[in-house]
Protein backbone atom coordinates (compact mmCIF):
# COMPACT_ATOMS: atom_id res chain seq x y z
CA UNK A 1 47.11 98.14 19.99
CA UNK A 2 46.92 100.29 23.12
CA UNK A 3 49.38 100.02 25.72
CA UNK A 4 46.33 100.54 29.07
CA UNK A 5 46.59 102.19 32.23
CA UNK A 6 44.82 101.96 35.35
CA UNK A 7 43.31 105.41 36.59
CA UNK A 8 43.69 106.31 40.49
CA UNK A 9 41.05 108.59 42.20
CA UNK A 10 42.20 111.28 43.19
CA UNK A 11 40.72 110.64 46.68
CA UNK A 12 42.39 106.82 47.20
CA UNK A 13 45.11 106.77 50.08
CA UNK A 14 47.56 104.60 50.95
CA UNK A 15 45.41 102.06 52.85
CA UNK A 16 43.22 100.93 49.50
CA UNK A 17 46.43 101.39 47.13
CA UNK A 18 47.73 98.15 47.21
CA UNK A 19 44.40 96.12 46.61
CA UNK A 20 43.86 98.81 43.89
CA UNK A 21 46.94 98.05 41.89
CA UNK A 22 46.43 94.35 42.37
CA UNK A 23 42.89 94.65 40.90
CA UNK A 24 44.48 96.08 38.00
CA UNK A 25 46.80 94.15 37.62
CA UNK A 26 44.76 91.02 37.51
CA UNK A 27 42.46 92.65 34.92
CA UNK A 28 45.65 93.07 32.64
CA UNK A 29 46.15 96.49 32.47
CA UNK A 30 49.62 97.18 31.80
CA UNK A 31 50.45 99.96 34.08
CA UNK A 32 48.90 102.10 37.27
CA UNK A 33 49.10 105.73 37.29
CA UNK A 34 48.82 107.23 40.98
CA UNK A 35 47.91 110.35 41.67
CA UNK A 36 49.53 113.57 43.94
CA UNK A 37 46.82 115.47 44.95
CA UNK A 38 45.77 114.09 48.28
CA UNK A 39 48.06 111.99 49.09
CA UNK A 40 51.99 111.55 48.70
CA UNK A 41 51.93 110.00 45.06
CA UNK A 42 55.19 107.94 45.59
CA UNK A 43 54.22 106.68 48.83
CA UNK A 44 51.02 105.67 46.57
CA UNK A 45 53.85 104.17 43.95
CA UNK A 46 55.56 102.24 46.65
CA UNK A 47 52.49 100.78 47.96
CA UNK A 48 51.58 99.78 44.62
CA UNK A 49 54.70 98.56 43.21
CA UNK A 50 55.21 96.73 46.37
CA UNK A 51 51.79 94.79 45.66
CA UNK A 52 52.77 93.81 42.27
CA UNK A 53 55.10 92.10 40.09
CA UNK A 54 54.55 93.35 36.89
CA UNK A 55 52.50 96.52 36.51
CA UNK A 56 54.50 99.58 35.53
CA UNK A 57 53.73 102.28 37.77
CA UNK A 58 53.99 106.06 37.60
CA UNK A 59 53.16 109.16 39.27
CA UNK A 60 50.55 111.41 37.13
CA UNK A 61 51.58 113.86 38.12
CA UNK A 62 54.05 114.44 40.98
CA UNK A 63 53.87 118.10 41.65
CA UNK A 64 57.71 118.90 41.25
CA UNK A 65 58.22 122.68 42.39
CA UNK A 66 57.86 122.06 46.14
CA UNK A 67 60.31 119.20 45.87
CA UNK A 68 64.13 119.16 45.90
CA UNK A 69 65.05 117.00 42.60
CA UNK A 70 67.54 115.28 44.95
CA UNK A 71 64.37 114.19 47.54
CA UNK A 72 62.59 112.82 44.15
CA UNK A 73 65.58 111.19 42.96
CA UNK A 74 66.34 109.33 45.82
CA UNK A 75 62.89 108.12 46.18
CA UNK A 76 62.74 107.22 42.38
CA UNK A 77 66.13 105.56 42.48
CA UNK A 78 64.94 103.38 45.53
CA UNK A 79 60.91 102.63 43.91
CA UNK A 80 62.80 101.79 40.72
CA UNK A 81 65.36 99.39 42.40
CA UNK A 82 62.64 97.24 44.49
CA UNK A 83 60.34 96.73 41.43
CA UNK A 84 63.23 95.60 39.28
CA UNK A 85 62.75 98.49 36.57
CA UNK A 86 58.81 98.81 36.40
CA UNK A 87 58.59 102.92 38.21
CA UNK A 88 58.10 105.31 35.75
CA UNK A 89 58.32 109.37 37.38
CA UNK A 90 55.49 111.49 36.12
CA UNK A 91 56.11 115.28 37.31
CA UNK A 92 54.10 118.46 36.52
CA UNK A 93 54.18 122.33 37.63
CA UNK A 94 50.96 122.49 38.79
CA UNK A 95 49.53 126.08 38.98
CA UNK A 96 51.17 129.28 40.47
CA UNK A 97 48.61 130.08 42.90
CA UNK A 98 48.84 126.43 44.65
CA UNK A 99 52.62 126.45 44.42
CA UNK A 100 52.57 129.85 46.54
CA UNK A 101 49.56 129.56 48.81
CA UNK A 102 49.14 125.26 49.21
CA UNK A 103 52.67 124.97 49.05
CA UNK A 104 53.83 128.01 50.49
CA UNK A 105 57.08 127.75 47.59
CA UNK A 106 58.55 130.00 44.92
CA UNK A 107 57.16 130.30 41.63
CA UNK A 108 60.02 131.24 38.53
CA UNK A 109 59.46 130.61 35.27
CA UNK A 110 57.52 127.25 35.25
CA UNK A 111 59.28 125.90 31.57
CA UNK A 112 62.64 126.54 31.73
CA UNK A 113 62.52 125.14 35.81
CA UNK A 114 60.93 122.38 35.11
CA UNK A 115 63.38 121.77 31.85
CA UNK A 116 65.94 122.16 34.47
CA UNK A 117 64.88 120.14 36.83
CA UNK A 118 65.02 117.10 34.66
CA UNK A 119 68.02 118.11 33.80
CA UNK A 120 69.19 118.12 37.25
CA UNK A 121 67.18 114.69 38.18
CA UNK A 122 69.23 113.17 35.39
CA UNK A 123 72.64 114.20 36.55
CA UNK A 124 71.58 113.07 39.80
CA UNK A 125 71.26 109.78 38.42
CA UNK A 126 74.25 109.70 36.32
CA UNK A 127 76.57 109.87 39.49
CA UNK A 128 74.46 107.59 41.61
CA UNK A 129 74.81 104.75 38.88
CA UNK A 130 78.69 105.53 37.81
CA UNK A 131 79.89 107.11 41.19
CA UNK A 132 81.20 110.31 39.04
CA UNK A 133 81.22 113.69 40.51
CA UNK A 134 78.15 115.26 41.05
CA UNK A 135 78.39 118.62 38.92
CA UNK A 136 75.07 120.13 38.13
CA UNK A 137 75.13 123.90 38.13
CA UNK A 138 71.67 125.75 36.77
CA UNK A 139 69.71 128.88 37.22
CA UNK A 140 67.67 127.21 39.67
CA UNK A 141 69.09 124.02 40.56
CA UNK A 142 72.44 123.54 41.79
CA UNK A 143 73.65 120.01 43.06
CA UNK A 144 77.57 119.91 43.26
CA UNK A 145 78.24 117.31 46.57
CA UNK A 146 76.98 113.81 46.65
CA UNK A 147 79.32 112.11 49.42
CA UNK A 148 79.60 108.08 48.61
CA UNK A 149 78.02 107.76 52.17
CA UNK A 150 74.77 109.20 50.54
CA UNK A 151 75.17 107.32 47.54
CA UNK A 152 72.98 104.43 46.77
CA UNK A 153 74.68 102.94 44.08
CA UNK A 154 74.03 101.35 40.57
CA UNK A 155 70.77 99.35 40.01
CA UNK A 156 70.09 96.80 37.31
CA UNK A 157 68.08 99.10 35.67
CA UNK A 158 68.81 102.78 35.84
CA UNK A 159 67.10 104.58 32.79
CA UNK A 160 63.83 105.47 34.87
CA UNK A 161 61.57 107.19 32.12
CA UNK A 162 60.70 111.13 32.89
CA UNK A 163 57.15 112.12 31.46
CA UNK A 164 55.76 115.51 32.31
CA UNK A 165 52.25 116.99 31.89
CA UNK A 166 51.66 120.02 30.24
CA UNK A 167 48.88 122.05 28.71
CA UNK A 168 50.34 125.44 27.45
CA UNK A 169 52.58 125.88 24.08
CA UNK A 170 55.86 126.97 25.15
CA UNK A 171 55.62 123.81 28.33
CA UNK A 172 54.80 121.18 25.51
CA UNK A 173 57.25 122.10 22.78
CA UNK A 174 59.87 121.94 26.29
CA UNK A 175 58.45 118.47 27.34
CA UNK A 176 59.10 116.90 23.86
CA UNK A 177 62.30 118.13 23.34
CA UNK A 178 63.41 117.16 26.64
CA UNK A 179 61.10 114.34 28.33
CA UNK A 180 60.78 111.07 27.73
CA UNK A 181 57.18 111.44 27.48
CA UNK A 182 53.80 113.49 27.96
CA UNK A 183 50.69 112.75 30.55
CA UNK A 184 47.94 114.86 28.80
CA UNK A 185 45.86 116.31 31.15
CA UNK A 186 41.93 115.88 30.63
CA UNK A 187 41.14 118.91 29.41
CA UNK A 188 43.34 118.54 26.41
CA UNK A 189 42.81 115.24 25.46
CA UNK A 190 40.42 115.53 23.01
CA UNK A 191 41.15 113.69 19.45
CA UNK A 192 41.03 117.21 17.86
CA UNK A 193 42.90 119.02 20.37
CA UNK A 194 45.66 116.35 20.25
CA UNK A 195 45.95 116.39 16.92
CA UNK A 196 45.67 120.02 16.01
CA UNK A 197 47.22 121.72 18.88
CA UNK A 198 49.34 119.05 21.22
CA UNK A 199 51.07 117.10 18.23
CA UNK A 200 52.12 119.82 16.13
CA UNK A 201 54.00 121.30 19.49
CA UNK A 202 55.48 118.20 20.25
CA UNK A 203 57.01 117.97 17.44
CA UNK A 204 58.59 121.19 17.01
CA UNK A 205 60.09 120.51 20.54
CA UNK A 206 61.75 117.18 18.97
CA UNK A 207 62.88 119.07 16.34
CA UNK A 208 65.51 120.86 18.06
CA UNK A 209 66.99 118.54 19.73
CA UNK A 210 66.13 115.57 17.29
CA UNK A 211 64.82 113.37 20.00
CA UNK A 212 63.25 110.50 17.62
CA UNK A 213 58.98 110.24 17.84
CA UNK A 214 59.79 106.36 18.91
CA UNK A 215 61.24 107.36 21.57
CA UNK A 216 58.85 109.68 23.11
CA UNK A 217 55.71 108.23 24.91
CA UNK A 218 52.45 110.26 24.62
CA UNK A 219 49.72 108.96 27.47
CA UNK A 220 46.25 110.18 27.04
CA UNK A 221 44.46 110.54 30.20
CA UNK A 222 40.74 111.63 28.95
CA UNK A 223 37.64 111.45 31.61
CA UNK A 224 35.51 108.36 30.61
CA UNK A 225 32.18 106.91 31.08
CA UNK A 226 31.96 103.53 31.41
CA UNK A 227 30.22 100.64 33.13
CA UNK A 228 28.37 97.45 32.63
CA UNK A 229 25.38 98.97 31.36
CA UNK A 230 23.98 101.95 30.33
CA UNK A 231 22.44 102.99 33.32
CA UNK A 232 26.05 103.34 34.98
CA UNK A 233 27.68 104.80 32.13
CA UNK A 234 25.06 107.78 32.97
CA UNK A 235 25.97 108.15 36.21
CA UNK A 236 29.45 108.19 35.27
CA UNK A 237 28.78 110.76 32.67
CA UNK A 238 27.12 112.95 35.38
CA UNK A 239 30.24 112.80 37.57
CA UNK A 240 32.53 113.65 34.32
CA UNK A 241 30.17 116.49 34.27
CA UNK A 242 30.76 117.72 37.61
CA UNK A 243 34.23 117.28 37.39
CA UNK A 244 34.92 119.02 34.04
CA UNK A 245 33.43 121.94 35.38
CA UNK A 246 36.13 122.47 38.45
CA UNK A 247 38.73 122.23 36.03
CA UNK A 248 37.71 124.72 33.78
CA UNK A 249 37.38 127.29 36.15
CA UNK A 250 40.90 127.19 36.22
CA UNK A 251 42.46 129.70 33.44
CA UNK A 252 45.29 127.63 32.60
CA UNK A 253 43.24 125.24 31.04
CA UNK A 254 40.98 126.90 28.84
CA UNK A 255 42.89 127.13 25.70
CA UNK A 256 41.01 123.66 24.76
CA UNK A 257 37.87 125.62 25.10
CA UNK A 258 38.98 128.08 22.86
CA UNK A 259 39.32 125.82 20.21
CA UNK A 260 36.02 124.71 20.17
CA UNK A 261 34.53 128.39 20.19
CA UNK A 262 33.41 128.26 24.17
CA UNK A 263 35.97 130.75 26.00
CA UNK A 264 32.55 132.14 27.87
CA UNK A 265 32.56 128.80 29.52
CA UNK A 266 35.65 129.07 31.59
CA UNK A 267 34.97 132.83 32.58
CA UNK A 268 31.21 131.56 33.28
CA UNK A 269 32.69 128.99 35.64
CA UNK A 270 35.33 130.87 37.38
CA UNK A 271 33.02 133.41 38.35
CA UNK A 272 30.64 130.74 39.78
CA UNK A 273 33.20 129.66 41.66
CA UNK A 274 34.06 133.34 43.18
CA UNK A 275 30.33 133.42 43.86
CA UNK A 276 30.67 130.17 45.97
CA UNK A 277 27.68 128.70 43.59
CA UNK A 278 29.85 125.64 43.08
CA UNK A 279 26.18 123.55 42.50
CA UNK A 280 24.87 125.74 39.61
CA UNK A 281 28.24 124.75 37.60
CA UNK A 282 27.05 121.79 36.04
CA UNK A 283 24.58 123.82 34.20
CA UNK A 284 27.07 125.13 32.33
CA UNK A 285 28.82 122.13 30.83
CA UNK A 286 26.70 121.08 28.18
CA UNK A 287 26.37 117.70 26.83
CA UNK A 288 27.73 119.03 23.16
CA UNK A 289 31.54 119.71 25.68
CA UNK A 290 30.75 116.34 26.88
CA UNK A 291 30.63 114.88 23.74
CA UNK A 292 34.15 116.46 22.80
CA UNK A 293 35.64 115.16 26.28
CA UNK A 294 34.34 112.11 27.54
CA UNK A 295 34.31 108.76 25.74
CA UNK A 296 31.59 107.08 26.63
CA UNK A 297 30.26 103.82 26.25
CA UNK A 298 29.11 100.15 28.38
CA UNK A 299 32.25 98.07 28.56
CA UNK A 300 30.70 95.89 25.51
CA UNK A 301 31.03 99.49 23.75
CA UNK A 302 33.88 101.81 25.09
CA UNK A 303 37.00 99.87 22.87
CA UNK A 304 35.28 100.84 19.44
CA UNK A 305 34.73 104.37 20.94
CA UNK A 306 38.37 104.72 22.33
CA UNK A 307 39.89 103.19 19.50
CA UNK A 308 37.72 105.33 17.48
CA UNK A 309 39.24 108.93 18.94
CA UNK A 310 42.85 107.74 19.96
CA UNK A 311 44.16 105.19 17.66
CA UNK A 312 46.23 107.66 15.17
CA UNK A 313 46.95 109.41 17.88
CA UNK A 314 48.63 107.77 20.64
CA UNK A 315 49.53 103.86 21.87
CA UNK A 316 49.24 104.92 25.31
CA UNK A 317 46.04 105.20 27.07
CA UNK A 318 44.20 105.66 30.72
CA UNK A 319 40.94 103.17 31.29
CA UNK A 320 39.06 103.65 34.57
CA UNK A 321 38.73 100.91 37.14
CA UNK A 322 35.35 99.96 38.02
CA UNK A 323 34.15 101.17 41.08
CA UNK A 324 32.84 98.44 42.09
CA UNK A 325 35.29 95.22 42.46
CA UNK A 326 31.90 93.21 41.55
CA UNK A 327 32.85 94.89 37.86
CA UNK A 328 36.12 93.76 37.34
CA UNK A 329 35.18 90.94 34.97
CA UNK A 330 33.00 93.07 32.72
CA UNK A 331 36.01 95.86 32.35
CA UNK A 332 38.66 93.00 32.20
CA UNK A 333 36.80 91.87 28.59
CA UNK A 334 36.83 95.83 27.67
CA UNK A 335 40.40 96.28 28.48
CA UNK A 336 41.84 92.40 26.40
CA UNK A 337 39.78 94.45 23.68
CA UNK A 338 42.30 97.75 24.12
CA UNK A 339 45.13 95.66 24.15
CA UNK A 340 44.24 93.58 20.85
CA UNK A 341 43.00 96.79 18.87
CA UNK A 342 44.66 97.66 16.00
């Protein structure tokens, strides 16, 4: 049985959010994850949470770095509050180069600041619940005055859960040994890439601080091609395509291209992109990488193929919403299937 999630393009803003996450909701998936790319992702969660009533919602990923952990906690403390326990806080590094030059912050040493900042978001929500004395002194972080005038105060439900993304070795051994949970990012959620390279990790991160497998929450995230027939689920498949191909240009992300023998690929595409040939990029993703990445399948189809790939893997999994509302119905029947899988 999957626990599903309602994807967010990356592209939606806050004036389609909240019919978005009450589409989902009415097709019964179980939670929204919003995005932080284009828009503010938890001014997306408010929206979204406010348009609901029981859809868990959670950031995938907030981009953390550029943020004080006080300015998140206050915001998660207050989305958590007005949806009566349903926010979940997704937060990531992102990449050095947009943290410097989009962001215009500091870059340190990505694992043991973002280890830190949960740290620090947790100790930040220890005093606002009991009222004790703020007293969180790090390397980077340091949070040591909380005035009762800037205190918001206990809420009914004040464990809000902290799941991180992360993609290299020493980040994912970091994230289960000190999250509550890990967002995989698309380009390592394939089944053998989760279960050779991201599981293994995990686990040695629980290890040393013998956080429990039960309690940790793994949520797949793989690009999918779906529709109501075939002829969409080829479109779709184009688009996964076109998309797989930006992220791979990216360095960080190609040690799930190692594993399958195609390191040329990434250096092929990040030199297309230097070139500015951004159209002749889809030539290199080859359907045999789309096979590896991208379930695909009509929505009659795609539960056998997800449950298929993920089922041993993970009960926590992203579905797309159709892109046209005219859809939901179809998708609806695919995602009752998710649910009752077993």
């Amino acid at each position: 049985m999957f626990q599903v999630f309602a994807a967010t393009p990356e592209d939606m803003g806050p004036g389609d959010i909240s019919e978005h996450a009450r589409r989902a909701e009415a097709m019964g998936f179980d939670g929204l994850q919003v995005p932080d790319a284009i828009h503010d992702g938890l001014l997306l969660a408010a929206l979204a949470l406010a348009a609901t009533n029981t859809l868990i919602v959670g950031t995938g990923v907030l981009v953390a770095f550029p943020r004080s952990p006080m300015i998140v906690a206050i915001a998660s403390w207050d989305l958590q509050k007005m949806s009566h326990g349903r926010f979940e806080l997704g937060i990531g590094t992102q990449v050095k180069a947009n943290i410097e030059q989009r962001y215009s912050s500091v870059w340190h040493s990505p694992v043991p600041q973002l280890r830190e900042y949960m740290q620090s978001l947790r100790a930040i929500f220890a005093s606002f619940q009991t009222g004790q004395k703020l007293a969180f002194e790090g390397e980077y972080y340091r949070f040591t005055k909380l005035q009762p005038f800037f205190n918001p105060g206990p809420i009914e439900h004040p464990h809000i859960p902290i799941l991180c993304g992360a993609v290299g070795p020493d980040m994912t051994k970091m994230v289960g040994a000190y999250a509550d949970g890990m967002i995989t990012h698309p380009t390592n959620t394939p089944p053998r890439y989760i279960e050779e390279v991201c599981l293994p990790r995990l686990a040695a991160g629980r290890a040393r601080t013998g956080k429990k497998e039960e309690d940790f929450e793994l949520l797949l995230g793989p690009l999918t091609a779906t529709g109501k027939d075939e002829e969409t689920v080829a479109r779709e498949w184009e688009k996964q395509r076109q998309l797989l191909g930006f992220l791979y240009s990216t360095p960080a992300y190609w040690p799930s291209l190692e594993l399958f023998g195609w390191e040329e690929k990434g250096a092929q595409l990040l030199g297309l992109t230097r070139e500015g040939r951004w159209a002749d990029m889809n030539d290199v993703v080859t359907d045999e990488m789309l096979d590896q990445f991208v379930p695909r399948g009509t929505y009659q189809e795609i539960a056998d193929v997800y449950l298929e790939r993920f089922s041993t893997l993970s009960n926590r999994v992203t579905f797309p919403m159709p892109s046209d509302p005219a859809d939901d119905e179809f998708a609806a029947i695919a995602i009752a299937q998710l649910k009752g899988a077993s």
